[in-house]
PDB file of N, CA and C in Angstrom:
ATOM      1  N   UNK A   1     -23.470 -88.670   7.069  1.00  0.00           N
ATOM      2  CA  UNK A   1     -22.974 -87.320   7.274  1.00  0.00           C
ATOM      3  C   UNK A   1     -21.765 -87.109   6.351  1.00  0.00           C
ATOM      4  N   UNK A   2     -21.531 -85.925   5.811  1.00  0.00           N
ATOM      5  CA  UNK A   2     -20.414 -85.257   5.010  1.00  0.00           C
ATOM      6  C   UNK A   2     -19.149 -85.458   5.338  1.00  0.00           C
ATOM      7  N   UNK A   3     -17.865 -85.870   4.783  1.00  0.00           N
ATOM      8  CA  UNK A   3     -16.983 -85.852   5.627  1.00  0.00           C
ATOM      9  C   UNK A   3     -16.866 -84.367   5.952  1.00  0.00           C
ATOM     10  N   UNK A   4     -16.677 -83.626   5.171  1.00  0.00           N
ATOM     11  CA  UNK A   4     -16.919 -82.144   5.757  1.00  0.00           C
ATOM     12  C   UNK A   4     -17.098 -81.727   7.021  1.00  0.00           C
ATOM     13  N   UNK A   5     -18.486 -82.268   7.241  1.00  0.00           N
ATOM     14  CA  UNK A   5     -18.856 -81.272   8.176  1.00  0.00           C
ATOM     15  C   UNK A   5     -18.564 -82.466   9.491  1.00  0.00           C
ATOM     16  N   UNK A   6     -18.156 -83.628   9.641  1.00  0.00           N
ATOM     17  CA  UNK A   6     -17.545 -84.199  10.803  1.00  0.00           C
ATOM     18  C   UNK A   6     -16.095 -83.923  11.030  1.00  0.00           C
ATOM     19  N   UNK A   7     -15.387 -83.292  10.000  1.00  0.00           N
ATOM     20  CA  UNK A   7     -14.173 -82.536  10.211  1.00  0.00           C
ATOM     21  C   UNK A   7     -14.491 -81.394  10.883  1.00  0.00           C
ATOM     22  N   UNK A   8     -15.405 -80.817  10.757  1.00  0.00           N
ATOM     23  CA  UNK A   8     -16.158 -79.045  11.024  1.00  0.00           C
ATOM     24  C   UNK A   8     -16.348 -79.703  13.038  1.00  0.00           C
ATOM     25  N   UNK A   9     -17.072 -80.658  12.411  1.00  0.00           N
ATOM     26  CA  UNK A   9     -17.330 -81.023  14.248  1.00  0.00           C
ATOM     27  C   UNK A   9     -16.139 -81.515  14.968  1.00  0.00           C
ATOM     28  N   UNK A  10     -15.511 -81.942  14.514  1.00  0.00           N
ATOM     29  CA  UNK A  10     -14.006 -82.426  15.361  1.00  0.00           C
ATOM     30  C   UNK A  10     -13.008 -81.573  15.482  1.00  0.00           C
ATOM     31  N   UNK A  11     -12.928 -80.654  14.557  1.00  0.00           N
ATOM     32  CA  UNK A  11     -11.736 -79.553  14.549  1.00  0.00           C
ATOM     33  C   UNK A  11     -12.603 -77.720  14.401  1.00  0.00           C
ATOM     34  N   UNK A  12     -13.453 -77.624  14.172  1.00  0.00           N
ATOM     35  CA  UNK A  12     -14.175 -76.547  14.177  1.00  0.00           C
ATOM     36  C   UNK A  12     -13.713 -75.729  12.831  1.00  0.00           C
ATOM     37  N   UNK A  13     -14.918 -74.856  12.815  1.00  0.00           N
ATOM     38  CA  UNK A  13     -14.565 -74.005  11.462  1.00  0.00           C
ATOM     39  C   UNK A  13     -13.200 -73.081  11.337  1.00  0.00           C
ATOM     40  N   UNK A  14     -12.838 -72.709  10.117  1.00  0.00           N
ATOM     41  CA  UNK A  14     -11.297 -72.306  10.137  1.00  0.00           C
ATOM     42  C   UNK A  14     -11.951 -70.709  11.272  1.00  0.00           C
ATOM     43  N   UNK A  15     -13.062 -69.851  10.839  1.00  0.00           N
ATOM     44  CA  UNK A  15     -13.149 -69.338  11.639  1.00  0.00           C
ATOM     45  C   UNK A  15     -13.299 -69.189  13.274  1.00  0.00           C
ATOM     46  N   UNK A  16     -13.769 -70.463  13.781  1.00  0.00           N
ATOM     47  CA  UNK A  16     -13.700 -70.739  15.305  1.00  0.00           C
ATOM     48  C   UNK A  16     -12.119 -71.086  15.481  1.00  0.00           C
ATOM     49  N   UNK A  17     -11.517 -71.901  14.578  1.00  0.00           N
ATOM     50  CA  UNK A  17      -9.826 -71.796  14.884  1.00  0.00           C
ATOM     51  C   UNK A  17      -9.027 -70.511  15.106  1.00  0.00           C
ATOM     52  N   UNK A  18      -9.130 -69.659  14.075  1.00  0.00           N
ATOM     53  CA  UNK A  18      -8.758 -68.511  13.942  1.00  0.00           C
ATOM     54  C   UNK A  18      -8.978 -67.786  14.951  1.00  0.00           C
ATOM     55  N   UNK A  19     -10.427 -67.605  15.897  1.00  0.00           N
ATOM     56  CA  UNK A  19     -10.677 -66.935  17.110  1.00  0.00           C
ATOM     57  C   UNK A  19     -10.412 -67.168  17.988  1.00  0.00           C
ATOM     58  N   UNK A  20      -9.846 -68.735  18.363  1.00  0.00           N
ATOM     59  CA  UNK A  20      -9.430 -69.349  19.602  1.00  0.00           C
ATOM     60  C   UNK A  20      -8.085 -69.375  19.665  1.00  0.00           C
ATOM     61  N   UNK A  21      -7.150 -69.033  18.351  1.00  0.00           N
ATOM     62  CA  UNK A  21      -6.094 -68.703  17.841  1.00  0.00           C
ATOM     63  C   UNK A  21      -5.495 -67.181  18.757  1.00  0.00           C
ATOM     64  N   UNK A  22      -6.524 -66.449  18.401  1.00  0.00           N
ATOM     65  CA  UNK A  22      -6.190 -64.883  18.476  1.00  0.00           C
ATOM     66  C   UNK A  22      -6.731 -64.790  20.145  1.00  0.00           C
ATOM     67  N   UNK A  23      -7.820 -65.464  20.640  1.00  0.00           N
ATOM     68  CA  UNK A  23      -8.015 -64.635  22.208  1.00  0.00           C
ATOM     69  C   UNK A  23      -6.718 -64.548  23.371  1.00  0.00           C
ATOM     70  N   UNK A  24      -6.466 -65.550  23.408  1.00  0.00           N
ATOM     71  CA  UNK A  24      -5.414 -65.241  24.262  1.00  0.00           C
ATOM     72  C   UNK A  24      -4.258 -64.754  23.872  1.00  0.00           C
ATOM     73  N   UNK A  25      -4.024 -63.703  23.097  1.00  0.00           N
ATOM     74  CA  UNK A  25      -3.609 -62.847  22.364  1.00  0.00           C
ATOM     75  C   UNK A  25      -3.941 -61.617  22.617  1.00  0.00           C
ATOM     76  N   UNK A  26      -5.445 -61.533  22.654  1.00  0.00           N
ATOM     77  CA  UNK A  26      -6.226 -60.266  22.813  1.00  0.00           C
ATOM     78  C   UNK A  26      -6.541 -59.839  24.451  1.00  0.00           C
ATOM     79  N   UNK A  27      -6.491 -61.253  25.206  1.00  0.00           N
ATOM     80  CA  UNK A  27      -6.460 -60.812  26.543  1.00  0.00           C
ATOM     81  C   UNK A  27      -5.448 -60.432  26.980  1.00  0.00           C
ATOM     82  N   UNK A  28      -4.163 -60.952  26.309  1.00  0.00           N
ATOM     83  CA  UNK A  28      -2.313 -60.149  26.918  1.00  0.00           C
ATOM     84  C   UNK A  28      -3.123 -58.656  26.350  1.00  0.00           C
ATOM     85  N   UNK A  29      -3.662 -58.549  25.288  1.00  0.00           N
ATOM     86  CA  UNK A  29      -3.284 -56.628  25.175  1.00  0.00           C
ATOM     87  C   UNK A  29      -4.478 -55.974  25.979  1.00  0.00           C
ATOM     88  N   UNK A  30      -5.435 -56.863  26.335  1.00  0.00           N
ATOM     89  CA  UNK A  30      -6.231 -56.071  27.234  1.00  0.00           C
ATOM     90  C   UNK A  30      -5.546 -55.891  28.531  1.00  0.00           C
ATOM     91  N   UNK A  31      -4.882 -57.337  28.997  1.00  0.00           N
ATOM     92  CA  UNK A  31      -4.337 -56.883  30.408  1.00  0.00           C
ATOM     93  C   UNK A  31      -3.481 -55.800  30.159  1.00  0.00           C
ATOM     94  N   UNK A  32      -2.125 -55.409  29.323  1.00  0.00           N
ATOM     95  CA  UNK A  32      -1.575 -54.509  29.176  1.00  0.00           C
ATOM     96  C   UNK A  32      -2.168 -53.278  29.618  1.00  0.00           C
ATOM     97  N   UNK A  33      -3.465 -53.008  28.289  1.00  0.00           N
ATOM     98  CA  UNK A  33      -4.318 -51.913  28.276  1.00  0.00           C
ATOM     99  C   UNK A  33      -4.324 -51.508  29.933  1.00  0.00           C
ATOM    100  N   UNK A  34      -4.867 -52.090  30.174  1.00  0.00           N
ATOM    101  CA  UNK A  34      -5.292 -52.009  31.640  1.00  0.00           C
ATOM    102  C   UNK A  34      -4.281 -51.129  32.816  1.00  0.00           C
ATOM    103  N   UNK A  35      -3.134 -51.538  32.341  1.00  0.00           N
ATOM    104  CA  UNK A  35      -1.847 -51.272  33.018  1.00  0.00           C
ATOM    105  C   UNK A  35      -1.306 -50.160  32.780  1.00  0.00           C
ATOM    106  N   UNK A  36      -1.671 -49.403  31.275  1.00  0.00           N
ATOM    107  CA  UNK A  36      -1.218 -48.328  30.617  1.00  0.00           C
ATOM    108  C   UNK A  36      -2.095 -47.162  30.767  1.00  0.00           C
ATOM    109  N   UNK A  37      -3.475 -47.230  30.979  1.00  0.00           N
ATOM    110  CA  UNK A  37      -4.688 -46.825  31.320  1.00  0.00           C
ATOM    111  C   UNK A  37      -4.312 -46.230  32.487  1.00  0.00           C
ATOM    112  N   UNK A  38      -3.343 -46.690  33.685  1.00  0.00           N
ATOM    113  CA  UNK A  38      -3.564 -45.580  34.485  1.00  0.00           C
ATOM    114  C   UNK A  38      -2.177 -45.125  35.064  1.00  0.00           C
ATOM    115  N   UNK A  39      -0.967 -44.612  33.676  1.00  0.00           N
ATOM    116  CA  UNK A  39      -0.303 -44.411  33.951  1.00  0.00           C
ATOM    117  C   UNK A  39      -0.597 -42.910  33.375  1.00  0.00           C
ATOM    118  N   UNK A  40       0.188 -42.021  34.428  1.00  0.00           N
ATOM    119  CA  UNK A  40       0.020 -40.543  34.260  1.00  0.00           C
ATOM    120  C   UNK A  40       0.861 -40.387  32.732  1.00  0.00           C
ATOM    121  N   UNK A  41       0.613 -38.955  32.570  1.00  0.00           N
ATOM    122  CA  UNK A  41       1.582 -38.923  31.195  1.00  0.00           C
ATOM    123  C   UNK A  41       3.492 -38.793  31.858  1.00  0.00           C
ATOM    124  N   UNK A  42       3.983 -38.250  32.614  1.00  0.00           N
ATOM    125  CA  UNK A  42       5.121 -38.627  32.535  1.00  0.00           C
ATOM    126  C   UNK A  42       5.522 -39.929  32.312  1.00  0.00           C
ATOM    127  N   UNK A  43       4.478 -41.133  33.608  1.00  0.00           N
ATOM    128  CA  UNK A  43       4.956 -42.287  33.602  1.00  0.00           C
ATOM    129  C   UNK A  43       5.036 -42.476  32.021  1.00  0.00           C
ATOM    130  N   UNK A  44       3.664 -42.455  31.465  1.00  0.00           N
ATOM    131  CA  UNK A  44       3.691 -42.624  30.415  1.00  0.00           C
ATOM    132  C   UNK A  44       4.991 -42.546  29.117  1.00  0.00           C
ATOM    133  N   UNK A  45       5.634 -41.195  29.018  1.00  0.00           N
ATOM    134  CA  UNK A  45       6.654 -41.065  28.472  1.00  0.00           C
ATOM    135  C   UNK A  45       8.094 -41.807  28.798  1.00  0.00           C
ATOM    136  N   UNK A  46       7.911 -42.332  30.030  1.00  0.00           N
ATOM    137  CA  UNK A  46       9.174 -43.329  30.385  1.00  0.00           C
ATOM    138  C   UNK A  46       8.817 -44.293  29.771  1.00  0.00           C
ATOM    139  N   UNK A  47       7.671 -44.579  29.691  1.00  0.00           N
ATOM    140  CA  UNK A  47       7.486 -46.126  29.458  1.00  0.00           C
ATOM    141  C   UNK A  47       7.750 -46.230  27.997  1.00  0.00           C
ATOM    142  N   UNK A  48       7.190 -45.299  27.312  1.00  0.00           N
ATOM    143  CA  UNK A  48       7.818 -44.925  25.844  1.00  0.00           C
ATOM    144  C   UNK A  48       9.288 -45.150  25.693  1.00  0.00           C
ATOM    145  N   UNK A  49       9.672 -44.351  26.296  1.00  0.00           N
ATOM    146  CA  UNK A  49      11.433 -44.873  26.292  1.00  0.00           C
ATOM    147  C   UNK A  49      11.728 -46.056  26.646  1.00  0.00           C
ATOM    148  N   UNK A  50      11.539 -46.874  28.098  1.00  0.00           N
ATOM    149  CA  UNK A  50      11.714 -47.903  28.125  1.00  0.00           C
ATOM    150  C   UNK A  50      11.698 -49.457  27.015  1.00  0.00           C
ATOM    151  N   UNK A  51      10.094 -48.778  26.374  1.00  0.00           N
ATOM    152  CA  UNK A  51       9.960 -49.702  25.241  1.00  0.00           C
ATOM    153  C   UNK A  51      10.956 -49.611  24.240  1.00  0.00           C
ATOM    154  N   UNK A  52      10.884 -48.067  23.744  1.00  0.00           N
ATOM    155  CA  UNK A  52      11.788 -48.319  22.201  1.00  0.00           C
ATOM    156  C   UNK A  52      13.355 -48.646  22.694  1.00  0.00           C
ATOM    157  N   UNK A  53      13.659 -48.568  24.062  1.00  0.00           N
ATOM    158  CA  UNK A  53      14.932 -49.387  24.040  1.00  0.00           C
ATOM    159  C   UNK A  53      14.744 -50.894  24.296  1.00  0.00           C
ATOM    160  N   UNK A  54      14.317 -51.404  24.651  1.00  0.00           N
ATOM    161  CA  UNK A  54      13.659 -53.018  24.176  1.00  0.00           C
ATOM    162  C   UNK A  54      13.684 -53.037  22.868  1.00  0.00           C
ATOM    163  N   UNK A  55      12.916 -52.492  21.905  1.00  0.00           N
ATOM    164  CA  UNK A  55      12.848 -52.641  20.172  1.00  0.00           C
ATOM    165  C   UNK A  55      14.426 -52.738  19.683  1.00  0.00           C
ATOM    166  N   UNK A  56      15.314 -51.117  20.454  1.00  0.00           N
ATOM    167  CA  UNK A  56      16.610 -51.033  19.875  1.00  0.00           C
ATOM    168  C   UNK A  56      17.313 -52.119  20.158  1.00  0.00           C
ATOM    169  N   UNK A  57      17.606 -52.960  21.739  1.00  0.00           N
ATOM    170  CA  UNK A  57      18.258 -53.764  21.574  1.00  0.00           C
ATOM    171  C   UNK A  57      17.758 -55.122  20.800  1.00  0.00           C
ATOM    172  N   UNK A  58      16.443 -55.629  20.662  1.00  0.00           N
ATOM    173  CA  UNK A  58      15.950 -56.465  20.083  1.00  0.00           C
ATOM    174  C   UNK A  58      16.617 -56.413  18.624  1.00  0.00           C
ATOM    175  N   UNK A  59      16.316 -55.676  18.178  1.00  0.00           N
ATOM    176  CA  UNK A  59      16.580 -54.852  16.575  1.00  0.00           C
ATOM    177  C   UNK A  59      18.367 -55.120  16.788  1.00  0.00           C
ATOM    178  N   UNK A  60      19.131 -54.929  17.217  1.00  0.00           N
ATOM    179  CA  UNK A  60      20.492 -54.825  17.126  1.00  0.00           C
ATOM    180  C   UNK A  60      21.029 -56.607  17.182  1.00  0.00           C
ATOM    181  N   UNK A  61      20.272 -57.024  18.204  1.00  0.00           N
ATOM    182  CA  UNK A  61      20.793 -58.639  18.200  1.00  0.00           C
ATOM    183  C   UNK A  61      20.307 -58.931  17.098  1.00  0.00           C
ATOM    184  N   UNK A  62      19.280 -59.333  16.605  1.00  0.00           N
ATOM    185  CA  UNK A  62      18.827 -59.416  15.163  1.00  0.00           C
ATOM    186  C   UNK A  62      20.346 -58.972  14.151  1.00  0.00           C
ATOM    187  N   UNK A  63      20.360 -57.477  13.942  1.00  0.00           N
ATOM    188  CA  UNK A  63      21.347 -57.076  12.874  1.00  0.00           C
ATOM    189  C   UNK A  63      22.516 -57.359  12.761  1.00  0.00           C
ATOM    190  N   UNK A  64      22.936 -58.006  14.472  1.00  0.00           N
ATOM    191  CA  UNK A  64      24.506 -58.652  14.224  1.00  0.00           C
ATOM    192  C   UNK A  64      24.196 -60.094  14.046  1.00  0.00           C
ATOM    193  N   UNK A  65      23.382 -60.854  14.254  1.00  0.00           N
ATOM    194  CA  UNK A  65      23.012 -62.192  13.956  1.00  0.00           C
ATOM    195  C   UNK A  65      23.067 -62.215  12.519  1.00  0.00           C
ATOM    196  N   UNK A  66      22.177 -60.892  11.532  1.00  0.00           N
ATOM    197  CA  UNK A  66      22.375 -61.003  10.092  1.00  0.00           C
ATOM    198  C   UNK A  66      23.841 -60.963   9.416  1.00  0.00           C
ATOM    199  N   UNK A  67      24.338 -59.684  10.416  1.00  0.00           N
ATOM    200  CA  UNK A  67      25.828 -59.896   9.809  1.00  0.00           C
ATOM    201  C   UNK A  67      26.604 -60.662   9.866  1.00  0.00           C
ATOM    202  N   UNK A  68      26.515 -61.633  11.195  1.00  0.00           N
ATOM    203  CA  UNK A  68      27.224 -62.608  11.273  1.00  0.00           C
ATOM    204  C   UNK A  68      27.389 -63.957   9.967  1.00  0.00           C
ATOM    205  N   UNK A  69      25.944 -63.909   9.289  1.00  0.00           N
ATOM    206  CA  UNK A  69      25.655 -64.980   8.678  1.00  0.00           C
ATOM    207  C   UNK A  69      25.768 -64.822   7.282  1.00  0.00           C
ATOM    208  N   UNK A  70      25.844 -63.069   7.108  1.00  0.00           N
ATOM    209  CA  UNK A  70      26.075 -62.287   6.036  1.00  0.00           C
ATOM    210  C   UNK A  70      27.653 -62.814   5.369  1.00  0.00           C
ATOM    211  N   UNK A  71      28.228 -62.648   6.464  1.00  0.00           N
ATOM    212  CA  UNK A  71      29.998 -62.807   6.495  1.00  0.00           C
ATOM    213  C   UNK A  71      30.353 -64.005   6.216  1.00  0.00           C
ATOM    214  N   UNK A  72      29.533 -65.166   7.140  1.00  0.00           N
ATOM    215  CA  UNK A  72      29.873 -66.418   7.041  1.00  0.00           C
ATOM    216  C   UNK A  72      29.769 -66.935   5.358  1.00  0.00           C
ATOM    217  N   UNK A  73      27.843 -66.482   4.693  1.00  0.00           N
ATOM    218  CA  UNK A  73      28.188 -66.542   2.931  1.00  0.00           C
ATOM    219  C   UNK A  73      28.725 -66.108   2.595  1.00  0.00           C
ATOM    220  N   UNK A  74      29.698 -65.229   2.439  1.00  0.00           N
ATOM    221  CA  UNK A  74      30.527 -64.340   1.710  1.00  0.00           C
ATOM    222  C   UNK A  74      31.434 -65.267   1.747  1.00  0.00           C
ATOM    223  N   UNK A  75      32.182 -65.818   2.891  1.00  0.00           N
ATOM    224  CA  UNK A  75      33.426 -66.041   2.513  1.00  0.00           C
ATOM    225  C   UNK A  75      33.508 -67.784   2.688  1.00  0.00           C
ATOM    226  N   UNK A  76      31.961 -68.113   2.835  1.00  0.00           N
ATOM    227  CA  UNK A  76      32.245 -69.909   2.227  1.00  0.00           C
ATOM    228  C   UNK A  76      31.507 -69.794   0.809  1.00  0.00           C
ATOM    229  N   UNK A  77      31.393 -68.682   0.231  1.00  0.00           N
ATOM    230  CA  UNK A  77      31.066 -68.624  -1.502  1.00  0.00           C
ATOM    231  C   UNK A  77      32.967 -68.116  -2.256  1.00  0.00           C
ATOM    232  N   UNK A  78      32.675 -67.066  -1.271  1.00  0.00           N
ATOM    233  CA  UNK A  78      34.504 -66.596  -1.488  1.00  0.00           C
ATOM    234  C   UNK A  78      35.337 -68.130  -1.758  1.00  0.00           C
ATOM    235  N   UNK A  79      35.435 -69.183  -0.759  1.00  0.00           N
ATOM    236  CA  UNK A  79      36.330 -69.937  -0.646  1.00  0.00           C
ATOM    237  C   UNK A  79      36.009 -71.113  -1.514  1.00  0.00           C
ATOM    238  N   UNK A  80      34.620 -71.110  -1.549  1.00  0.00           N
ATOM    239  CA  UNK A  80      34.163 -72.138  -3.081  1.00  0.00           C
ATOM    240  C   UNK A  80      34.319 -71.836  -4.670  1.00  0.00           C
ATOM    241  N   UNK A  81      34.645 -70.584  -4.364  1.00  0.00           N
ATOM    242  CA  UNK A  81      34.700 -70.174  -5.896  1.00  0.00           C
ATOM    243  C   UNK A  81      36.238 -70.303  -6.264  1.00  0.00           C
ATOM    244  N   UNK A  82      37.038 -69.899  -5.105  1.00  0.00           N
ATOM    245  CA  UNK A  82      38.461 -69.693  -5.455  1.00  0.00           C
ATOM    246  C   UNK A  82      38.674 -71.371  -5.693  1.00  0.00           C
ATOM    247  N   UNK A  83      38.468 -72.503  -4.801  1.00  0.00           N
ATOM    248  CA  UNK A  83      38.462 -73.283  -4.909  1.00  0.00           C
ATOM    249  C   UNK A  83      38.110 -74.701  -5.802  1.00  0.00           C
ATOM    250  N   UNK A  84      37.351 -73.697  -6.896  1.00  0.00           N
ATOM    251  CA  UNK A  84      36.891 -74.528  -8.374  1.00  0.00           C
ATOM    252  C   UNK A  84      37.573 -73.053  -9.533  1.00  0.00           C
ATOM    253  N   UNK A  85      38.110 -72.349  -8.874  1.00  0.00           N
ATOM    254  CA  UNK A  85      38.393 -71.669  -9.755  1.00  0.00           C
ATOM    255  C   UNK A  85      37.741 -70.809 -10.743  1.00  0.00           C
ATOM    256  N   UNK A  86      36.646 -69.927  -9.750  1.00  0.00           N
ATOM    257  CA  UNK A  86      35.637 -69.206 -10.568  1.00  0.00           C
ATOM    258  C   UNK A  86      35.529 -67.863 -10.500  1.00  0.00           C
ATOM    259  N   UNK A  87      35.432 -66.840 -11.235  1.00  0.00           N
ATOM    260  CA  UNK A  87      35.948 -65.448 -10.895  1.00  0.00           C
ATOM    261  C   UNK A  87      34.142 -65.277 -10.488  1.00  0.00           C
ATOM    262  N   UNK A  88      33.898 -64.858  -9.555  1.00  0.00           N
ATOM    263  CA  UNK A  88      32.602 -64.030  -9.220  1.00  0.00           C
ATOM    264  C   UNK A  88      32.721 -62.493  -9.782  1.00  0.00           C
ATOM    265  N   UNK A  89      31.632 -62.089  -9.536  1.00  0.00           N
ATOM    266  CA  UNK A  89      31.127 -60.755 -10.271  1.00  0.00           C
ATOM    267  C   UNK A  89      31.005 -59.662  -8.854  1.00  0.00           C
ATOM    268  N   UNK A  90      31.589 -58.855  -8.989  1.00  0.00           N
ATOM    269  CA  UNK A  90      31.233 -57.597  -7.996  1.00  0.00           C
ATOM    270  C   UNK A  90      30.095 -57.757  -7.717  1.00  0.00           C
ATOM    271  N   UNK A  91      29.898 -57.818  -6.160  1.00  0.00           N
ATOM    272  CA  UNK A  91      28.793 -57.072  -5.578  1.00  0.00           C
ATOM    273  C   UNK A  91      28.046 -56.604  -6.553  1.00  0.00           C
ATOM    274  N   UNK A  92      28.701 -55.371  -6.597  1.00  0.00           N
ATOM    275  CA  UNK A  92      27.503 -54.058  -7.275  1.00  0.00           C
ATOM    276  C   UNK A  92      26.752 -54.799  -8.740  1.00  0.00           C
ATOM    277  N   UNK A  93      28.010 -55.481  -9.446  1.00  0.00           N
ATOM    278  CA  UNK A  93      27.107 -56.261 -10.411  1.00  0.00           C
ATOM    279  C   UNK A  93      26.135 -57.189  -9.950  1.00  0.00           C
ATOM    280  N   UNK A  94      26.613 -57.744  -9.119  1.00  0.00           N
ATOM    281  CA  UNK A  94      25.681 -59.085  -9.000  1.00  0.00           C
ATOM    282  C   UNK A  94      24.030 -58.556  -8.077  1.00  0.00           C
ATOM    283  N   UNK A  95      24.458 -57.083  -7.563  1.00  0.00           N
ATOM    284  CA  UNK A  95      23.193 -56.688  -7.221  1.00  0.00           C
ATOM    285  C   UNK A  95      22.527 -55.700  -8.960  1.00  0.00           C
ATOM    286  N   UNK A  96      23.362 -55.192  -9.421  1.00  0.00           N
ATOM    287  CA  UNK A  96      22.738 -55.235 -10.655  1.00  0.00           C
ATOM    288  C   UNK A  96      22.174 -55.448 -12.018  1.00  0.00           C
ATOM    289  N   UNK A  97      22.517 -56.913 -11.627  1.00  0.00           N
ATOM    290  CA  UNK A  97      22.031 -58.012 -12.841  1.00  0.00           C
ATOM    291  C   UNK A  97      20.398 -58.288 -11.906  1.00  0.00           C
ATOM    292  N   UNK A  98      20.453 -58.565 -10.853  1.00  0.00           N
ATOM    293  CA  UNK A  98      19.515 -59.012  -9.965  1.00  0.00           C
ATOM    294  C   UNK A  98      18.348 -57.852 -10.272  1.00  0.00           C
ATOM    295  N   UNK A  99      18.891 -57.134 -10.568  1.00  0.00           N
ATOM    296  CA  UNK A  99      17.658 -55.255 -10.623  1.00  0.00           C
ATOM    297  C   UNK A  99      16.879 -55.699 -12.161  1.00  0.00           C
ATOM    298  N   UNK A 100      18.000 -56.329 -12.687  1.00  0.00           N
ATOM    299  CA  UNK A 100      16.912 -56.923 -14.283  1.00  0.00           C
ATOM    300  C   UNK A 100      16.021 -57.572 -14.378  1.00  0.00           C
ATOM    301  N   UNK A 101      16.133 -58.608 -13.196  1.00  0.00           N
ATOM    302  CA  UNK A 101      14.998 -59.514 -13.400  1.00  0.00           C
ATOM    303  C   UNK A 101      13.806 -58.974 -13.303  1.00  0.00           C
ATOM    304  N   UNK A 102      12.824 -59.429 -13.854  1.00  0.00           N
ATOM    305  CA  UNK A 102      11.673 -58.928 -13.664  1.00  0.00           C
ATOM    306  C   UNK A 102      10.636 -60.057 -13.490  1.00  0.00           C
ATOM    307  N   UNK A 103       9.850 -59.885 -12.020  1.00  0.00           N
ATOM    308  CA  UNK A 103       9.036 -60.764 -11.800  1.00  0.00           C
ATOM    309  C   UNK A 103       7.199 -60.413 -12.322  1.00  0.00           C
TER     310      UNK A 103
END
């Protein structure tokens, strides 16, 4: 036998992975479905709100986590440069040298 296809039999095709990957995936949004299916439209519109404030605060911990880490490079590049004695380039330059490259 192929090694192939005794890999195929021991671990299954990338497509049987991929589907056994995704169902219990697809059954959270069916149960959801299910749940949303018999909400009237007001409920409905709360629940709208409810969600996108979940997204907003999700979305906000995220953006101070970036800034936090934003700040932290800035000023351990800030303190490495002063510290070998290297003049860095403005921001605005260093985002517009970056606009040249071309990939």
């Amino acid at each position: 036998m192929e090694p192939g296809k005794i890999l195929k039999k021991l671990f299954g095709s990338k497509s049987q992975r991929d589907i056994k990957a995704i169902l219990p995936l697809l059954h959270n949004i069916l149960e959801e479905y299910e749940k949303v299916v018999l909400l009237d439209n007001d409920q409905l519109r709360a629940k709208t709100v409810e969600i996108k404030e979940q997204i907003r605060n999700h979305v906000r911990e995220d953006e101070d986590r970036i800034e936090q880490l934003n700040e932290v490079d800035i000023e351990g590049v800030d303190a490495m440069a002063s510290a070998v004695d290297v003049k860095l380039p403005m921001r605005e330059d260093a985002v517009q040298d970056l606009s040249l490259i071309h990939i």
